[in-house]
Protein backbone atom coordinates (compact mmCIF):
# COMPACT_ATOMS: atom_id res chain seq x y z
CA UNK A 1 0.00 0.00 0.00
CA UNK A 2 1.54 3.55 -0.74
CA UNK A 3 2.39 5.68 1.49
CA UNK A 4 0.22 8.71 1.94
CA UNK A 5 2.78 11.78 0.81
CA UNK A 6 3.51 14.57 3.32
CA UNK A 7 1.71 17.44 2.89
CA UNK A 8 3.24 20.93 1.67
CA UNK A 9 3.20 21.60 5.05
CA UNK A 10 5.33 19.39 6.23
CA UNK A 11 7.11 20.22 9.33
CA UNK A 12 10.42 20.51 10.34
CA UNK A 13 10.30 17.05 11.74
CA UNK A 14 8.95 15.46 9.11
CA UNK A 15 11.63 17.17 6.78
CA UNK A 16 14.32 15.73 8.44
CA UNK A 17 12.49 12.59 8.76
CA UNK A 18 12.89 12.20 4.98
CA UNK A 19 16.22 13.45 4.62
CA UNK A 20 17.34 10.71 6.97
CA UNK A 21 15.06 8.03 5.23
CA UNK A 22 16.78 8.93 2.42
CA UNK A 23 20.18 8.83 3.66
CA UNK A 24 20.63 12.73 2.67
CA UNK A 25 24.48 13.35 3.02
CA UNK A 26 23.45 17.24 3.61
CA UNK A 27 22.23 17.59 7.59
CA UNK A 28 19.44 19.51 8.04
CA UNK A 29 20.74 22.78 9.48
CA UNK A 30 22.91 23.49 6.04
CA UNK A 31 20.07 22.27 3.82
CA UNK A 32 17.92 25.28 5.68
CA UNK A 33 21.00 27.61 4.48
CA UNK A 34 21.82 26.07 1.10
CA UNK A 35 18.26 27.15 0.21
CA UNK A 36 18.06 30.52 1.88
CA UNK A 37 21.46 31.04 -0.17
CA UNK A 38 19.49 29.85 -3.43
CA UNK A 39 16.30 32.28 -3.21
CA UNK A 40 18.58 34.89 -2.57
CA UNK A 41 21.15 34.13 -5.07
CA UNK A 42 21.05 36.50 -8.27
CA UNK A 43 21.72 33.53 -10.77
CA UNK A 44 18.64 33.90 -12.40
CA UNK A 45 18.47 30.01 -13.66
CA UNK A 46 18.16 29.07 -10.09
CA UNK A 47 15.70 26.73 -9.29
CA UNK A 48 14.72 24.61 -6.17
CA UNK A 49 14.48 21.09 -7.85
CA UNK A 50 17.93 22.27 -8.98
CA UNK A 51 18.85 22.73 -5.40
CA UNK A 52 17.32 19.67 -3.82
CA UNK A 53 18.96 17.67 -6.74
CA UNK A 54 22.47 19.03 -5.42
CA UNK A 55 21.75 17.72 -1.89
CA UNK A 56 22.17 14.20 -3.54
CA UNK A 57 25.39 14.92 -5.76
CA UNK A 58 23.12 16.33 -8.50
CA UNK A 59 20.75 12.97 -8.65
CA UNK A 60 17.72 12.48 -6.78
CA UNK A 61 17.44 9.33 -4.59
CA UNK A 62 15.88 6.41 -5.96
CA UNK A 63 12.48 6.30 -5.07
CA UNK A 64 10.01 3.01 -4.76
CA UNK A 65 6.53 4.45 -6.04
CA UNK A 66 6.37 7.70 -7.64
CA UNK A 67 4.18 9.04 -4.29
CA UNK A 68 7.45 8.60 -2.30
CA UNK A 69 8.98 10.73 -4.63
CA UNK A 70 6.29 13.70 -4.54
CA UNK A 71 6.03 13.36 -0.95
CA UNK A 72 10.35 14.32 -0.75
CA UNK A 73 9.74 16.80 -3.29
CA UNK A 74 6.56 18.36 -1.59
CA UNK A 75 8.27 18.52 1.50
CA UNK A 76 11.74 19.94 0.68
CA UNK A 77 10.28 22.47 -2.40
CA UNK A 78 6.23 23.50 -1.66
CA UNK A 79 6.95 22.80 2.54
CA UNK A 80 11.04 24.17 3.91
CA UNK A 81 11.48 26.04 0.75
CA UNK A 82 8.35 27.87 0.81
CA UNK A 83 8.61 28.75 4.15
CA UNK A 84 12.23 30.21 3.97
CA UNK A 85 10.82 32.17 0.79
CA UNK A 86 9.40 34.29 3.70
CA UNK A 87 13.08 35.59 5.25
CA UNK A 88 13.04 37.75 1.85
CA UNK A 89 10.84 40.87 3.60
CA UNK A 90 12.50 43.04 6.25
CA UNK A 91 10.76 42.06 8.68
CA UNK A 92 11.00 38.57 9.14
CA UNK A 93 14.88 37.45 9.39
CA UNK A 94 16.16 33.99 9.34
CA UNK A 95 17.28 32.30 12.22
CA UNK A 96 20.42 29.72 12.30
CA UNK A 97 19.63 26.57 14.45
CA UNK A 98 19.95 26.84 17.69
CA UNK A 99 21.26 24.49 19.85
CA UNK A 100 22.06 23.81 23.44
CA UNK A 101 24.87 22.11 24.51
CA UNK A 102 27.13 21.82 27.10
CA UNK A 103 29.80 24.29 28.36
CA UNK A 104 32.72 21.20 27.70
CA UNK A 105 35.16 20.70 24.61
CA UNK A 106 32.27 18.28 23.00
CA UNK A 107 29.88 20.87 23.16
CA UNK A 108 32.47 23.28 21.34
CA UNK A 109 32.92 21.34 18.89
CA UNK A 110 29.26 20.41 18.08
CA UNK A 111 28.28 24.03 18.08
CA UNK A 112 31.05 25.29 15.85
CA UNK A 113 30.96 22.60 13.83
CA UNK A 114 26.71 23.12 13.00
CA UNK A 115 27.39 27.50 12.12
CA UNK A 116 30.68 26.28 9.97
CA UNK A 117 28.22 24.05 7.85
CA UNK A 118 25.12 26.50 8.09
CA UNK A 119 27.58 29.69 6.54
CA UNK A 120 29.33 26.61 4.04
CA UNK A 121 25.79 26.44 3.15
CA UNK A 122 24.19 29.50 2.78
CA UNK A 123 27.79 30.67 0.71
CA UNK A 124 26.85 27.00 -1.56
CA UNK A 125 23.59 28.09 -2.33
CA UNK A 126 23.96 31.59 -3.44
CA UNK A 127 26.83 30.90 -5.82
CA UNK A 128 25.27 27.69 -7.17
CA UNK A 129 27.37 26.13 -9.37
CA UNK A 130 29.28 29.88 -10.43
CA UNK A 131 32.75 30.70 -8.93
CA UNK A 132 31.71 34.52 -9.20
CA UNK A 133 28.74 36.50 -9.15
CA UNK A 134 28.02 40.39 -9.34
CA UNK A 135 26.97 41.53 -5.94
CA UNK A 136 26.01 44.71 -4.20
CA UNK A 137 28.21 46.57 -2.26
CA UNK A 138 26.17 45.87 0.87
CA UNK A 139 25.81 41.98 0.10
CA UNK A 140 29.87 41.62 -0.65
CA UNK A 141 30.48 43.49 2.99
CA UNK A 142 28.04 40.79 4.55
CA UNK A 143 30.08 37.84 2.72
CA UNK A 144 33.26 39.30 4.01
CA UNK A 145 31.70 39.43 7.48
CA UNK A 146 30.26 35.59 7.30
CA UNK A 147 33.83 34.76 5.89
CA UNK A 148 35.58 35.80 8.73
CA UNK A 149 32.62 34.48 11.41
CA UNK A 150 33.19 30.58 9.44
CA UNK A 151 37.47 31.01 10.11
CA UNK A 152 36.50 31.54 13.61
CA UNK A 153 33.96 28.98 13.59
CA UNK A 154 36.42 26.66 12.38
CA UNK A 155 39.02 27.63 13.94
CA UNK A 156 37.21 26.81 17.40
CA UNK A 157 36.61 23.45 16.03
CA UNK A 158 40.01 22.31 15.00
CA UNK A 159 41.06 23.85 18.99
CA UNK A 160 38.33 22.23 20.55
CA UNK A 161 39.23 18.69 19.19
CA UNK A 162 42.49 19.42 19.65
CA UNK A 163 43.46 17.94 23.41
CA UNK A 164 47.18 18.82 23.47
CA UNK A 165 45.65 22.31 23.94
CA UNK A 166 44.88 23.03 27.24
CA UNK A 167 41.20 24.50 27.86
CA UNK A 168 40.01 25.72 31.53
CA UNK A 169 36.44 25.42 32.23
CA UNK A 170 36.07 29.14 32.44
CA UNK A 171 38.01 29.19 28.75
CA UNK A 172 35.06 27.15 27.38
CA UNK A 173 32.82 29.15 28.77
CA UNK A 174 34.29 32.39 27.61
CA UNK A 175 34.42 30.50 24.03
CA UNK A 176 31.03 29.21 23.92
CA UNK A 177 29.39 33.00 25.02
CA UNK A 178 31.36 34.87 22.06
CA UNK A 179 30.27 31.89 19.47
CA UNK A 180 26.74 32.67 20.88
CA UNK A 181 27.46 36.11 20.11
CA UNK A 182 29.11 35.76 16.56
CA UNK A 183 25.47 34.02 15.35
CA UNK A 184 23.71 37.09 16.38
CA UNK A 185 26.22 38.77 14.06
CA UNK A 186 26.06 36.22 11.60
CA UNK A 187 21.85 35.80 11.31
CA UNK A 188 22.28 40.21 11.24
CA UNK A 189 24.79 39.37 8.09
CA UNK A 190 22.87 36.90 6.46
CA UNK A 191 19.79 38.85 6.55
CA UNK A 192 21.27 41.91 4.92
CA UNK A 193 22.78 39.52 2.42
CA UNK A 194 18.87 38.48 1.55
CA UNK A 195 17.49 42.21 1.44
CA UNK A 196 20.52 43.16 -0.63
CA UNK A 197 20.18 40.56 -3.02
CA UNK A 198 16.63 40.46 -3.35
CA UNK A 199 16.29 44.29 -4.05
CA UNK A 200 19.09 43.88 -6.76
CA UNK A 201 17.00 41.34 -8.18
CA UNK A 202 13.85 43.07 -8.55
CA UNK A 203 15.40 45.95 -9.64
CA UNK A 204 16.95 43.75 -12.51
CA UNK A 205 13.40 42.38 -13.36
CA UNK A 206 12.45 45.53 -13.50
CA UNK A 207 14.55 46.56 -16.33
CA UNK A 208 14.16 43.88 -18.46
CA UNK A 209 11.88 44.46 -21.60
CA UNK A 210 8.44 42.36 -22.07
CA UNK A 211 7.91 41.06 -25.26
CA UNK A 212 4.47 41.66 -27.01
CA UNK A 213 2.66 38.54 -26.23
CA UNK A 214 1.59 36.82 -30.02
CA UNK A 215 -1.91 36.52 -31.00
CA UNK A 216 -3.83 34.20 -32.69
């Protein structure tokens, strides 16, 4: 009997759910970013299928009944991406993941690890498959800013895994408050990286000429 496919709707849970079902080498917090990265990005042949294709290498799983395969697709492309269509207006700026985790070397790690992959991400999905793109002033500042805030991110990971450096409890601490810090920065980056890119690409649309539909 087939499955009955997720809704457009889907949740969260049920997104990552599928990813795992489907053995999605992509975790969840960077697929969030990878997409906010692609409805921003100015490549104008940017597409979501494109996107969830590139989760999988460029292939789509195999799938057993072609409902499993809408209910993946409704998920990931009508459900998450829809949603994160949203962080486009002013007023409504994306969030990284939050997690909490304890004030140890593990918990380091994990953390720095997770905003490393969620900036890889969001940088993945606004260049696409291009090497360069034409930015605005304001977005390249915000890339230079979410460069520097992924060194430090993994910079804190290589340290934290790295036991012949010694760490006091009060060091972790210290680290783990100023990575808390650095995604307040980052989400403030990220979202002027949206606004920035979005406005440039309306403004583009705006100047391209319509053709005079044909009649019959």
């Amino acid at each position: 009997m087939a499955k009955r496919p997720v809704p457009p709707t889907a949740t969260e849970e049920e997104v990552r759910a599928l990813l795992e079902r489907y053995r999605c080498p992509v975790p969840f917090h960077e697929v969030r970013t990878r997409f906010l990265g692609n409805i921003a990005s100015p490549i104008m042949g940017a597409s979501p299928m494109k996107e969830v294709e590139s989760l999988w290498g460029g292939e789509l799983p195999e799938f057993e009944t072609i409902d499993a395969a809408n209910e993946l697709i409704g998920a990931l492309v009508m459900g998450l991406w829809n949603r994160l269509t949203r962080h486009q207006e002013r007023g409504n700026p994306f969030r990284l993941t939050r997690l909490d985790v304890p004030a140890t070397r593990e918990g380091l790690a994990v953390l720095a690890l997770m905003r490393r992959q969620e900036l890889d991400g969001f940088i993945d999905g606004l260049f696409g498959q291009e090497t360069a793109i034409d930015l605005s002033e304001r977005a390249t500042r915000g890339l230079d800013a979410l460069g520097e805030i992924r060194a430090l991110m993994a910079a804190v990971f290589e340290l934290a895994n790295d036991e012949t450096k010694p760490a006091t409890s009060l060091d972790v601490q210290a680290t783990l408050r100023n990575l808390r810090e650095m995604t307040k920065i980052a989400e403030h980056e990220i979202h002027a990286v949206v606004l920035a890119c979005t406005r440039a690409r309306r403004q583009l649309l705006e100047t391209l000429p319509t053709s005079k539909p044909t009649l019959h």
